[in-house]
C-alpha atoms as a PDB file:
ATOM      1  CA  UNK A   1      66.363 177.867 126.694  1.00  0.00           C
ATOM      2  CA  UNK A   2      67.548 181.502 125.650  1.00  0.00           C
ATOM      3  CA  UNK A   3      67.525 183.874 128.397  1.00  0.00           C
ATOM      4  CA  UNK A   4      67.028 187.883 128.265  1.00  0.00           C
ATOM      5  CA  UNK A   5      70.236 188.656 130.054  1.00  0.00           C
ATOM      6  CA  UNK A   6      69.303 192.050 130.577  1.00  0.00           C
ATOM      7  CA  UNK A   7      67.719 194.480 128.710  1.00  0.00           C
ATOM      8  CA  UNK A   8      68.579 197.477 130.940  1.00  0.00           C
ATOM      9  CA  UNK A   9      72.156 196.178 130.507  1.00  0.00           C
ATOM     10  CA  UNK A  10      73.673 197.058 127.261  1.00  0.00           C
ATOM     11  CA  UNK A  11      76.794 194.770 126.711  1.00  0.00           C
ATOM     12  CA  UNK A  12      77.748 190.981 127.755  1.00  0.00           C
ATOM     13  CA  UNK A  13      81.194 189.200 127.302  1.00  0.00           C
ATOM     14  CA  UNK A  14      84.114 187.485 128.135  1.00  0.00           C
ATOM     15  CA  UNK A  15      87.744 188.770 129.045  1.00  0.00           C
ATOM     16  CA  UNK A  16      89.904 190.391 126.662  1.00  0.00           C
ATOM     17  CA  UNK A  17      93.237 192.017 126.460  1.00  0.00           C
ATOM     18  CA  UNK A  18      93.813 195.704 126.487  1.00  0.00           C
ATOM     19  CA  UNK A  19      95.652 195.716 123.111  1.00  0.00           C
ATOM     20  CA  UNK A  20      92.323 193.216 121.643  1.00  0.00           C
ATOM     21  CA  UNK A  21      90.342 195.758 122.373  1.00  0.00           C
ATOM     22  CA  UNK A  22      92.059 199.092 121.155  1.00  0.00           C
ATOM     23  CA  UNK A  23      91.707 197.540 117.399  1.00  0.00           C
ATOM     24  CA  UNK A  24      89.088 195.834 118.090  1.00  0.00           C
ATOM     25  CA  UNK A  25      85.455 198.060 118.002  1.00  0.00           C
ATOM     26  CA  UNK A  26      85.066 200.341 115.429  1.00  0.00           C
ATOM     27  CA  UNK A  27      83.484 203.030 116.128  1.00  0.00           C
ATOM     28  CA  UNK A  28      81.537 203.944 113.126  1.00  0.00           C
ATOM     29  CA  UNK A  29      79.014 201.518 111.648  1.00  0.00           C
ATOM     30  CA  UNK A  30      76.559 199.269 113.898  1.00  0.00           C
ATOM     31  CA  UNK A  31      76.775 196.002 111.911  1.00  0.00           C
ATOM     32  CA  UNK A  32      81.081 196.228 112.267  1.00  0.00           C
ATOM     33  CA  UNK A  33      80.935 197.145 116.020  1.00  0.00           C
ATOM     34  CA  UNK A  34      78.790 194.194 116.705  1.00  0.00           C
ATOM     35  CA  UNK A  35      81.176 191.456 115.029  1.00  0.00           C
ATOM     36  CA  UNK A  36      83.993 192.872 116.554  1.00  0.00           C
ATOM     37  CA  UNK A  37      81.976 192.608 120.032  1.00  0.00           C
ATOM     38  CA  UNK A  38      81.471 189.096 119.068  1.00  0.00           C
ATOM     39  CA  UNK A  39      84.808 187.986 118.239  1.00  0.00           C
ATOM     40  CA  UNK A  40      86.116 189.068 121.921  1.00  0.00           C
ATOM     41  CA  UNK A  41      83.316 187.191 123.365  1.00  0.00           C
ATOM     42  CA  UNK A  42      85.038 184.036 121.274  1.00  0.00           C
ATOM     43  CA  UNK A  43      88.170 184.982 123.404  1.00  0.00           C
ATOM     44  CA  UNK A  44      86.482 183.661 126.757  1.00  0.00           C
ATOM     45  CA  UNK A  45      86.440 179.857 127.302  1.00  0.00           C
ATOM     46  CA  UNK A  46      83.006 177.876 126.473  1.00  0.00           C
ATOM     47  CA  UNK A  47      81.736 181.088 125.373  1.00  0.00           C
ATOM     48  CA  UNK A  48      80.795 181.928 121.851  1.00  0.00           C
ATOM     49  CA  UNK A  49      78.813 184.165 120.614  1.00  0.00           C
ATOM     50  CA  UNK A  50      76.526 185.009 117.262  1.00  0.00           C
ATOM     51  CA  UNK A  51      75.643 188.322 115.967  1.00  0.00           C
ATOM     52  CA  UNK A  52      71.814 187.980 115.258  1.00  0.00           C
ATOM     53  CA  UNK A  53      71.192 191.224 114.134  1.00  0.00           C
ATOM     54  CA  UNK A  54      73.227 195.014 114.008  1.00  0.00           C
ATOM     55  CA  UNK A  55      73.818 195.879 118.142  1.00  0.00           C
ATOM     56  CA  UNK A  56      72.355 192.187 119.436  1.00  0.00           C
ATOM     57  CA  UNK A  57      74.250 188.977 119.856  1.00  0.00           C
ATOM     58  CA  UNK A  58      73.284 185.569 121.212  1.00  0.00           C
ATOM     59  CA  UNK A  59      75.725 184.522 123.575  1.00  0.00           C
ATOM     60  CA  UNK A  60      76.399 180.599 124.125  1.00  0.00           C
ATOM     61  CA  UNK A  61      77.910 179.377 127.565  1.00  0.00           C
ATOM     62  CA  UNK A  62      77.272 176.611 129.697  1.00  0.00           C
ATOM     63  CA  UNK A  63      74.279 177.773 131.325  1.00  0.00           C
ATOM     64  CA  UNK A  64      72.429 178.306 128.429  1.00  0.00           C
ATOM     65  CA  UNK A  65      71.957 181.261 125.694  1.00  0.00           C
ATOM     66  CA  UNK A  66      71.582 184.937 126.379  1.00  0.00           C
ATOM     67  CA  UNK A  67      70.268 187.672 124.228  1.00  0.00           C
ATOM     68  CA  UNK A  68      73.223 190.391 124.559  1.00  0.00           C
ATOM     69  CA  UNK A  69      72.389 193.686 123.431  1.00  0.00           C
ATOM     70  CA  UNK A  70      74.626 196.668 122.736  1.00  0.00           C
ATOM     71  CA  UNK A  71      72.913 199.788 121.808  1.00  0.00           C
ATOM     72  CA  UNK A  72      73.962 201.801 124.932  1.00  0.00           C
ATOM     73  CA  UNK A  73      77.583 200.321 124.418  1.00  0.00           C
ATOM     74  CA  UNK A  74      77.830 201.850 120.811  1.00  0.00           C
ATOM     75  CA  UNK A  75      76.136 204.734 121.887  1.00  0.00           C
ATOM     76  CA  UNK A  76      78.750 205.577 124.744  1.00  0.00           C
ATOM     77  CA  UNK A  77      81.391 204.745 122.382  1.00  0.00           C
ATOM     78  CA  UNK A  78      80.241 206.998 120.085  1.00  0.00           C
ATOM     79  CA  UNK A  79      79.679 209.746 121.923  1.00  0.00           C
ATOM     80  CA  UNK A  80      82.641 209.538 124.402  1.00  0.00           C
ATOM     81  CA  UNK A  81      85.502 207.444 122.541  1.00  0.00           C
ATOM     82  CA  UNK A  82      88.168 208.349 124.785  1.00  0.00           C
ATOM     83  CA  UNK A  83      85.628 206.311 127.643  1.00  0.00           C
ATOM     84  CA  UNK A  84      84.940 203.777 125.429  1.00  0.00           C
ATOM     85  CA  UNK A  85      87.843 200.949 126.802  1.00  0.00           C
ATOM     86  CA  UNK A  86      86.845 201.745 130.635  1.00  0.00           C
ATOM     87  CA  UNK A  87      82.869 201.852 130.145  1.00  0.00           C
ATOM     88  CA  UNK A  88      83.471 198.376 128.357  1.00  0.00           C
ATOM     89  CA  UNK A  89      86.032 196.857 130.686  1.00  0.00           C
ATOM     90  CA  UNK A  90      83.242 197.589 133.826  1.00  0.00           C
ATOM     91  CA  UNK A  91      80.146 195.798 131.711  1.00  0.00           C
ATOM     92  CA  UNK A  92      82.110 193.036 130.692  1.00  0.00           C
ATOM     93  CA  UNK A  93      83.455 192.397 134.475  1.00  0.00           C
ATOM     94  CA  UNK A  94      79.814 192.858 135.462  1.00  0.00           C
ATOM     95  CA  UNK A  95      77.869 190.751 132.875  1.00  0.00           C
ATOM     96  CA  UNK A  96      80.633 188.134 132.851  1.00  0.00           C
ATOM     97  CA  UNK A  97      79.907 187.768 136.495  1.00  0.00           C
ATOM     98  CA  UNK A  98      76.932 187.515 136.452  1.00  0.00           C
ATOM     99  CA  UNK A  99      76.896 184.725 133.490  1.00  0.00           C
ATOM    100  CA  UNK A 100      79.089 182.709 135.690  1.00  0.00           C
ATOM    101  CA  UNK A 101      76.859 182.930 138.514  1.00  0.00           C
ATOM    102  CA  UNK A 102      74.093 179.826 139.769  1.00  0.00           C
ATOM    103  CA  UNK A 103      71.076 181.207 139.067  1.00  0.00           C
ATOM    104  CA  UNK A 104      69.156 183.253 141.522  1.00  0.00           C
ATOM    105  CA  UNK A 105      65.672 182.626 142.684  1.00  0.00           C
ATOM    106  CA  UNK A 106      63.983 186.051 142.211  1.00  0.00           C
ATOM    107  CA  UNK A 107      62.408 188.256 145.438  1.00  0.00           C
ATOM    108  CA  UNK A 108      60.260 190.923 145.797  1.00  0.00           C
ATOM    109  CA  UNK A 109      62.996 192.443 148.044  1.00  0.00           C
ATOM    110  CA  UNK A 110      64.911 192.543 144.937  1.00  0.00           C
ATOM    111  CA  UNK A 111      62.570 194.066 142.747  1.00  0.00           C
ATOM    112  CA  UNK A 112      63.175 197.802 141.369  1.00  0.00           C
ATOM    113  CA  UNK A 113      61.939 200.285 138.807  1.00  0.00           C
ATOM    114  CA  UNK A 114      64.040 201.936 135.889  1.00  0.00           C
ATOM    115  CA  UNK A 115      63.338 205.223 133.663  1.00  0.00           C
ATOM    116  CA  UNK A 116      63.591 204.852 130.619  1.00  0.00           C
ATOM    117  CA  UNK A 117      63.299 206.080 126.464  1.00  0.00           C
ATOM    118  CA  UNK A 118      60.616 203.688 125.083  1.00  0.00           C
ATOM    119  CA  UNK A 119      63.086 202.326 122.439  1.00  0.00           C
ATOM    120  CA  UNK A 120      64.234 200.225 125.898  1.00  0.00           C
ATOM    121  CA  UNK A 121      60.760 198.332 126.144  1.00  0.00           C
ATOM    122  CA  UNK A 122      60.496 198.098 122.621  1.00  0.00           C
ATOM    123  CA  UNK A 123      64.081 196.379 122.608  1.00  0.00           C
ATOM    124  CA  UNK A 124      62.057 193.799 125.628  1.00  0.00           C
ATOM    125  CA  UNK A 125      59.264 193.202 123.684  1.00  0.00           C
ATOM    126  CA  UNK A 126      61.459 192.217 120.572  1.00  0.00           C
ATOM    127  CA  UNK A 127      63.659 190.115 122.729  1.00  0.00           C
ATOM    128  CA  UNK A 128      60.559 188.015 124.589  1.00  0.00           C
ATOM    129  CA  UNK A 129      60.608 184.623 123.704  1.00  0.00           C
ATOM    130  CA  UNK A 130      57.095 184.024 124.925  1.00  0.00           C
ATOM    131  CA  UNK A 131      55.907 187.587 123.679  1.00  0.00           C
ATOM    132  CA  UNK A 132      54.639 188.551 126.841  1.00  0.00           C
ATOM    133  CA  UNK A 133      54.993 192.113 126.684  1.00  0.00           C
ATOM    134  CA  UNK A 134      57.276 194.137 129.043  1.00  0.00           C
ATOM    135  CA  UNK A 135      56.342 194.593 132.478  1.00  0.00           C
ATOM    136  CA  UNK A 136      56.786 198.905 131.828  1.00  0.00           C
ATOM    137  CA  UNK A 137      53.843 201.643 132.064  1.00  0.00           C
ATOM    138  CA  UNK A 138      54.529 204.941 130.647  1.00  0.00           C
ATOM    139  CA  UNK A 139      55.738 207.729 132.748  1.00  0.00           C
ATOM    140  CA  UNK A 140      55.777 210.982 130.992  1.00  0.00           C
ATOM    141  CA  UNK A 141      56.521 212.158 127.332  1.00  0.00           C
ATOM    142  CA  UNK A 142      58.387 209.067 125.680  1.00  0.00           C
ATOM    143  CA  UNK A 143      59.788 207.860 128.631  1.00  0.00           C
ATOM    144  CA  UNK A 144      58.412 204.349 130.829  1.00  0.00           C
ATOM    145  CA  UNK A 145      58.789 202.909 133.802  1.00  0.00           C
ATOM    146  CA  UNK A 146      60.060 199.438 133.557  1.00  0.00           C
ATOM    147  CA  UNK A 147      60.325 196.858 136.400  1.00  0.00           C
ATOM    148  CA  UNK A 148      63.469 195.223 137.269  1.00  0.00           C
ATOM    149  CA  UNK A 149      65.455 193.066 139.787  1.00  0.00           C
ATOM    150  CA  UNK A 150      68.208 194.168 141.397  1.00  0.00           C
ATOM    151  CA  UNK A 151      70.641 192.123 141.217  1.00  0.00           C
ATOM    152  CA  UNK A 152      74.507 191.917 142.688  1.00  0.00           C
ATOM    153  CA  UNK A 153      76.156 192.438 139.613  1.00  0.00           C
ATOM    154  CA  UNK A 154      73.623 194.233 136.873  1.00  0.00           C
ATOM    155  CA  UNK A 155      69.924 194.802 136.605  1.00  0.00           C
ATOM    156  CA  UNK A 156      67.713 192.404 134.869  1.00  0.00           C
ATOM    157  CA  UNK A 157      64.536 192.755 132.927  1.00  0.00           C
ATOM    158  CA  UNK A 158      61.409 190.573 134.486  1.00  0.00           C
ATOM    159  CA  UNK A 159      60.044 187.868 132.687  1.00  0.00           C
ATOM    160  CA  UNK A 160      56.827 186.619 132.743  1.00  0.00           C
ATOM    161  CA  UNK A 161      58.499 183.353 134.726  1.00  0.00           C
ATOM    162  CA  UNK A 162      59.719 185.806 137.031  1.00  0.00           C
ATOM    163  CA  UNK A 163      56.231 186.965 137.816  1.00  0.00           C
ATOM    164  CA  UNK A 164      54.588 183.564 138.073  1.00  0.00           C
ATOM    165  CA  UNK A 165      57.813 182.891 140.512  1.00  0.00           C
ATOM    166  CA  UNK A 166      56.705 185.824 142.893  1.00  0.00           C
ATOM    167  CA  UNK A 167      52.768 185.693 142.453  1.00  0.00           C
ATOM    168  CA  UNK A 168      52.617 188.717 141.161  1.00  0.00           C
ATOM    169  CA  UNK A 169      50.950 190.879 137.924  1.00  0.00           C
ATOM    170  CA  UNK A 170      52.721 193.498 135.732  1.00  0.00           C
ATOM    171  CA  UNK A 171      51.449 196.315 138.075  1.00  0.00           C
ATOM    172  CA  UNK A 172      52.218 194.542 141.197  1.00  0.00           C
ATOM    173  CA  UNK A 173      55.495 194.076 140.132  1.00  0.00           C
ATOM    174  CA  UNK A 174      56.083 197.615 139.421  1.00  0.00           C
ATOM    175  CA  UNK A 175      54.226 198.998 142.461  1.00  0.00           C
ATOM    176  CA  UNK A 176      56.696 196.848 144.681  1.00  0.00           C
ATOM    177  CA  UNK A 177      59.601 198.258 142.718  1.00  0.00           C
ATOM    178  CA  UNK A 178      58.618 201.513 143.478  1.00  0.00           C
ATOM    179  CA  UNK A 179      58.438 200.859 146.890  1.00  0.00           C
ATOM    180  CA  UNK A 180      61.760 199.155 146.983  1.00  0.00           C
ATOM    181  CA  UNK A 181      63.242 202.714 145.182  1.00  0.00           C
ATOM    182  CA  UNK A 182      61.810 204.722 147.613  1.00  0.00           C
ATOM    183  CA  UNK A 183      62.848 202.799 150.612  1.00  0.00           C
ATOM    184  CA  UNK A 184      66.193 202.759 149.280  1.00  0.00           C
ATOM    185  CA  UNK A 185      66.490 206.002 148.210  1.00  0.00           C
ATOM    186  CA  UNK A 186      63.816 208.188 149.767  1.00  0.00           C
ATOM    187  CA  UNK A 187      65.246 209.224 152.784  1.00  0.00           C
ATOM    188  CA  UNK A 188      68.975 210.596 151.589  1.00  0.00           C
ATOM    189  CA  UNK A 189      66.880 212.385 148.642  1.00  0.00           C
ATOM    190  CA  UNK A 190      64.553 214.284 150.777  1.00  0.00           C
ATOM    191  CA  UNK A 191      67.212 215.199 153.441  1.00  0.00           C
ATOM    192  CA  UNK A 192      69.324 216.986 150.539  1.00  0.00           C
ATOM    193  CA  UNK A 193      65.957 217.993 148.793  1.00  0.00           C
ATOM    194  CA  UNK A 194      65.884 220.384 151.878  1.00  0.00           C
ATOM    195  CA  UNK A 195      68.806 221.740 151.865  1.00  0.00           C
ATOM    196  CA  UNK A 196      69.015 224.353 148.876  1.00  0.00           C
ATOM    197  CA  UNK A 197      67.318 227.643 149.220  1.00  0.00           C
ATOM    198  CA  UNK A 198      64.697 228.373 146.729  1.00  0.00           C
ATOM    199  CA  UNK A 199      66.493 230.809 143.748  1.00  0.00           C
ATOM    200  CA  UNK A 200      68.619 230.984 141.295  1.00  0.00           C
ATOM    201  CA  UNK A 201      70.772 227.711 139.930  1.00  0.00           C
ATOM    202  CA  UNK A 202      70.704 224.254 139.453  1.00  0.00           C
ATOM    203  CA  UNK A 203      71.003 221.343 141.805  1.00  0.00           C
ATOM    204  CA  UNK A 204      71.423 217.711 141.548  1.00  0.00           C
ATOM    205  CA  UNK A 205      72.180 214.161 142.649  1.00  0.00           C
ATOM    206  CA  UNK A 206      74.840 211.566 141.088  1.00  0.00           C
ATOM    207  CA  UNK A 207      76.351 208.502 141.412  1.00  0.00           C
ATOM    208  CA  UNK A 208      73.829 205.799 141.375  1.00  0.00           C
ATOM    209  CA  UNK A 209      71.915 203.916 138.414  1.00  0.00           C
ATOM    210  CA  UNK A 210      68.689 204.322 139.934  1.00  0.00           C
ATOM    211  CA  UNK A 211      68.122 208.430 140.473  1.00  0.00           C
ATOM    212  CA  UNK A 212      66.219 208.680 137.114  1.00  0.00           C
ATOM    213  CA  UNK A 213      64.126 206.401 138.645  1.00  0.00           C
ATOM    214  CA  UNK A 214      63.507 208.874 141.553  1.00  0.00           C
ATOM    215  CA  UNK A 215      61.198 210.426 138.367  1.00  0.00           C
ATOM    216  CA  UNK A 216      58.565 207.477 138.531  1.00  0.00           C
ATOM    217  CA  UNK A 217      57.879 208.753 142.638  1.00  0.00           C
ATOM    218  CA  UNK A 218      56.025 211.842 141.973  1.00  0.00           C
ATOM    219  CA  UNK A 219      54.767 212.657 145.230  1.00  0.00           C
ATOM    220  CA  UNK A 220      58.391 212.428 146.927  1.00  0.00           C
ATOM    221  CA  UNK A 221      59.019 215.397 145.044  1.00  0.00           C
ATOM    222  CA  UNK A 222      55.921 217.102 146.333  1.00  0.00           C
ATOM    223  CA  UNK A 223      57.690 218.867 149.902  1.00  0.00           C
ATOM    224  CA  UNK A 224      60.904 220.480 147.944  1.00  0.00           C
ATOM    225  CA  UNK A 225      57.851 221.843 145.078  1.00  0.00           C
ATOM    226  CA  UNK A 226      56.243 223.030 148.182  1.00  0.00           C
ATOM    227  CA  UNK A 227      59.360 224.975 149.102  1.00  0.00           C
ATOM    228  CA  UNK A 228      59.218 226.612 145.670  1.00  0.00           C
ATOM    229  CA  UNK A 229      55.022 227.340 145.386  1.00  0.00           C
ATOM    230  CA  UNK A 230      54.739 224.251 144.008  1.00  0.00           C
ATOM    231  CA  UNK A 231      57.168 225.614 141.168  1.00  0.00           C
ATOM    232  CA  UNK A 232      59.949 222.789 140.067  1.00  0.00           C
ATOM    233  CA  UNK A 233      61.749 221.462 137.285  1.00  0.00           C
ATOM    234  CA  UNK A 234      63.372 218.355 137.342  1.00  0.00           C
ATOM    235  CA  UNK A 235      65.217 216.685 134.380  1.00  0.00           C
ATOM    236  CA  UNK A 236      66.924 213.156 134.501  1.00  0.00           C
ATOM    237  CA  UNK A 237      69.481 213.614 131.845  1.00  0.00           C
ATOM    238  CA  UNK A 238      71.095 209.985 132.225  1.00  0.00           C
ATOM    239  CA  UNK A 239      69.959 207.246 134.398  1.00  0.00           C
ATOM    240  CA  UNK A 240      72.641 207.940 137.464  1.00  0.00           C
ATOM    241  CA  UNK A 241      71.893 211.798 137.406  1.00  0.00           C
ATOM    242  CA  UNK A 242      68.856 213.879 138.836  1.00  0.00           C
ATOM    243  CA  UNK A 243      68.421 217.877 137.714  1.00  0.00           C
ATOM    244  CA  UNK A 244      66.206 220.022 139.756  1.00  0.00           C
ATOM    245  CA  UNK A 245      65.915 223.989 140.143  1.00  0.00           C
ATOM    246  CA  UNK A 246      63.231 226.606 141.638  1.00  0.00           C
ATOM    247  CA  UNK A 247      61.087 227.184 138.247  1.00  0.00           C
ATOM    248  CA  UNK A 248      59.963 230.622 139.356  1.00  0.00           C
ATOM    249  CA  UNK A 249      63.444 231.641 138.771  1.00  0.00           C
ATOM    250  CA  UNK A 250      64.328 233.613 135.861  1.00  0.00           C
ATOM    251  CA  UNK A 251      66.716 231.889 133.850  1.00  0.00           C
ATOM    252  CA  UNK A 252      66.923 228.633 135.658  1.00  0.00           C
ATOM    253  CA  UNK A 253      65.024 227.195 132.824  1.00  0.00           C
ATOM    254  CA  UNK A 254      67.955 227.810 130.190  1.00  0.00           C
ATOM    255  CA  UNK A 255      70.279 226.804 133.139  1.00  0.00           C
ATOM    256  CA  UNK A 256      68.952 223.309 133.682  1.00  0.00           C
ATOM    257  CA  UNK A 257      68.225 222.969 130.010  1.00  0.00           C
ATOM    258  CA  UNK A 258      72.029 223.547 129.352  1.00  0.00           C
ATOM    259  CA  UNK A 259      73.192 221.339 132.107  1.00  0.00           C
ATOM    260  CA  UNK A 260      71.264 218.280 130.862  1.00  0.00           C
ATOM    261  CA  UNK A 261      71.754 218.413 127.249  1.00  0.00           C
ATOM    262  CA  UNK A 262      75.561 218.361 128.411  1.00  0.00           C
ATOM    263  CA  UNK A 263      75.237 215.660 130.980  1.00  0.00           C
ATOM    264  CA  UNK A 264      73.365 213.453 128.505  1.00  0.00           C
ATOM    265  CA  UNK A 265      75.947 213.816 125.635  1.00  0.00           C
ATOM    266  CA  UNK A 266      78.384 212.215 127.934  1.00  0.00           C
ATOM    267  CA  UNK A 267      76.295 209.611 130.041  1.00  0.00           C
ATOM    268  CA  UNK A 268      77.148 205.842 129.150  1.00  0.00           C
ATOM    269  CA  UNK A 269      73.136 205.359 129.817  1.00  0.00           C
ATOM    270  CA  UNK A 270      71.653 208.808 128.873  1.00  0.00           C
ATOM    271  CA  UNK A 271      67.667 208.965 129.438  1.00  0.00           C
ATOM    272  CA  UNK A 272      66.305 212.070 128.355  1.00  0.00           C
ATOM    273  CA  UNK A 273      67.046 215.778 127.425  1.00  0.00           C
ATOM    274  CA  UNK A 274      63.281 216.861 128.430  1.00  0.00           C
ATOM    275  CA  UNK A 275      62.747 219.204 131.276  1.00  0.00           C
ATOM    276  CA  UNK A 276      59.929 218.074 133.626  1.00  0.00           C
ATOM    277  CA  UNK A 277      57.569 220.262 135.365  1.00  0.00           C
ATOM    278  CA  UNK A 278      55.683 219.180 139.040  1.00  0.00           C
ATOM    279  CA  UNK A 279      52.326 219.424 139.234  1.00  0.00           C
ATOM    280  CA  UNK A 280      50.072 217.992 142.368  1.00  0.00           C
ATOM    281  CA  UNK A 281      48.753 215.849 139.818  1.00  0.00           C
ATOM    282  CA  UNK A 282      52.193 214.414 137.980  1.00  0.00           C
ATOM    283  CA  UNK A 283      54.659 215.592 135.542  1.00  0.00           C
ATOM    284  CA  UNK A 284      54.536 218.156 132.497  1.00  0.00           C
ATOM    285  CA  UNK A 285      56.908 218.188 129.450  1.00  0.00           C
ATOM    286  CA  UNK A 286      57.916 222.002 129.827  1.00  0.00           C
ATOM    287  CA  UNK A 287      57.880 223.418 126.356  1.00  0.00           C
ATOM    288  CA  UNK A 288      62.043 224.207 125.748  1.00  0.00           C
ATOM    289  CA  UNK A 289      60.727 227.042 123.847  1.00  0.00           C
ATOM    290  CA  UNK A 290      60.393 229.129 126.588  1.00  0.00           C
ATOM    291  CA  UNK A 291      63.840 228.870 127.358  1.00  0.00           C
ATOM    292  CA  UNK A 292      64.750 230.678 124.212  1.00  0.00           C
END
């Protein structure tokens, strides 16, 4: 039975050599990328792989088929060429791991939430063998919040096997992965939240693939809006990066606007270049004209 891999993941395969790869991917054209991707998956024993489509391969091993999807991979590649080798070398260590690995029965412990552009759950509900539809609600603007388990070497989509597994729903899922964030996460946010002074600049977090989702948790935003009247942007340019700044500054809008355009242009899993305003109710698109 063919399994979604990942969704949230963007690239699956086998080992390769250095010099393989340098002649390998092509970096313009989506179709030519793919079937090089494929032929170093053919380089890993009892692997082979099949394109299926421009940026999405089937991947054969021994514990059945994966879907394999590399938009962010071309993407990255892209946009950053001279990162292109290293952001490769860490998915395939990652997604050949976790390949190789005895299945694991899901947990709600395990389950998370991701942001992300809705092209993400439309590449789930393309990929669902059984057509359930994603287990996502939308956030804010085109971006959704999708549910996800954690898992030790990459984040995987939930299925609707996954649900009947943990007796849950869609929204139960994604309420408990919201939890799980926040538990995680909460704590170290809110202690730096507290430590700029309101004024002029931009601050922000790094380092960890699950700070954009930091945007689906509203109301742990609420005390360091407090600290500005209730006045905050906050911008998640890629999906390990968080933007915030006092909005009643003038020019901090043009400031964070700046910062995330450049921060996305170089993430390997860039999210969004929209600039978010608090309100005691949720999140506004800001309107980047203002920042003219």
């Amino acid at each position: 039975m063919r399994k979604l891999a990942s969704a949230v993941a963007a690239l699956a395969f086998g080992a390769f050599s250095s010099s393989g790869l340098e002649t390998a991917l092509p970096l313009v054209g989506e179709q030519a990328f793919t079937e090089s991707v494929a032929k170093l998956y053919d380089q890993t024993p009892g692997v082979k792989a099949r394109v299926v489509a421009p940026l999405r391969l089937v991947v054969h091993t021994e514990r059945g088929d994966f879907d394999a999807y590399l938009n962010t991979a071309f993407s990255t590649c892209q946009r950053n060429a001279a990162d292109c080798e290293s952001f490769i070398r860490n998915q395939v260590k990652a997604m050949a791991t976790a390949f190789a690995a005895a299945p694991r029965a899901p947990t709600v412990a395990a389950l998370r939430v991701t942001v992300r552009p809705v092209d993400y759950v439309d590449q789930i509900a393309a990929a669902s063998r059984d057509k359930s539809p994603p287990v996502a609600e939308p956030l804010i603007g085109d971006l959704w919040v999708i549910g996800v388990l954690d898992e030790p070497t990459t984040i995987s989509t939930i299925s609707q096997s996954t649900l009947e597994a943990l007796k849950l729903d869609a929204a139960g899922a994604i309420a408990a992965g919201k939890r799980n964030v926040e538990a995680a996460f909460g704590a170290q946010f809110s202690g730096y939240a507290a430590e700029p002074p309101p004024g002029d600049g931009v601050k922000g977090l790094t380092g960890n693939d699950y700070l954009a989702s930091l945007l689906a948790l509203p109301d742990l935003w609420q005390p360091l809006a407090e600290r500005f009247d209730g006045r905050l942007y906050v911008a998640v340019p890629a999906s390990d990066h968080v933007l915030f700044a006092d909005a009643r500054t003038n020019g901090n809008l043009v400031k964070i606007v700046q910062l995330t355009a450049a921060f996305a242009s170089r993430a390997k899993r860039p999210v969004s270049t929209d600039v978010f305003e608090w309100t005691p109710t949720g999140w506004e698109v800001v309107d980047l004209a203002k920042a003219d």
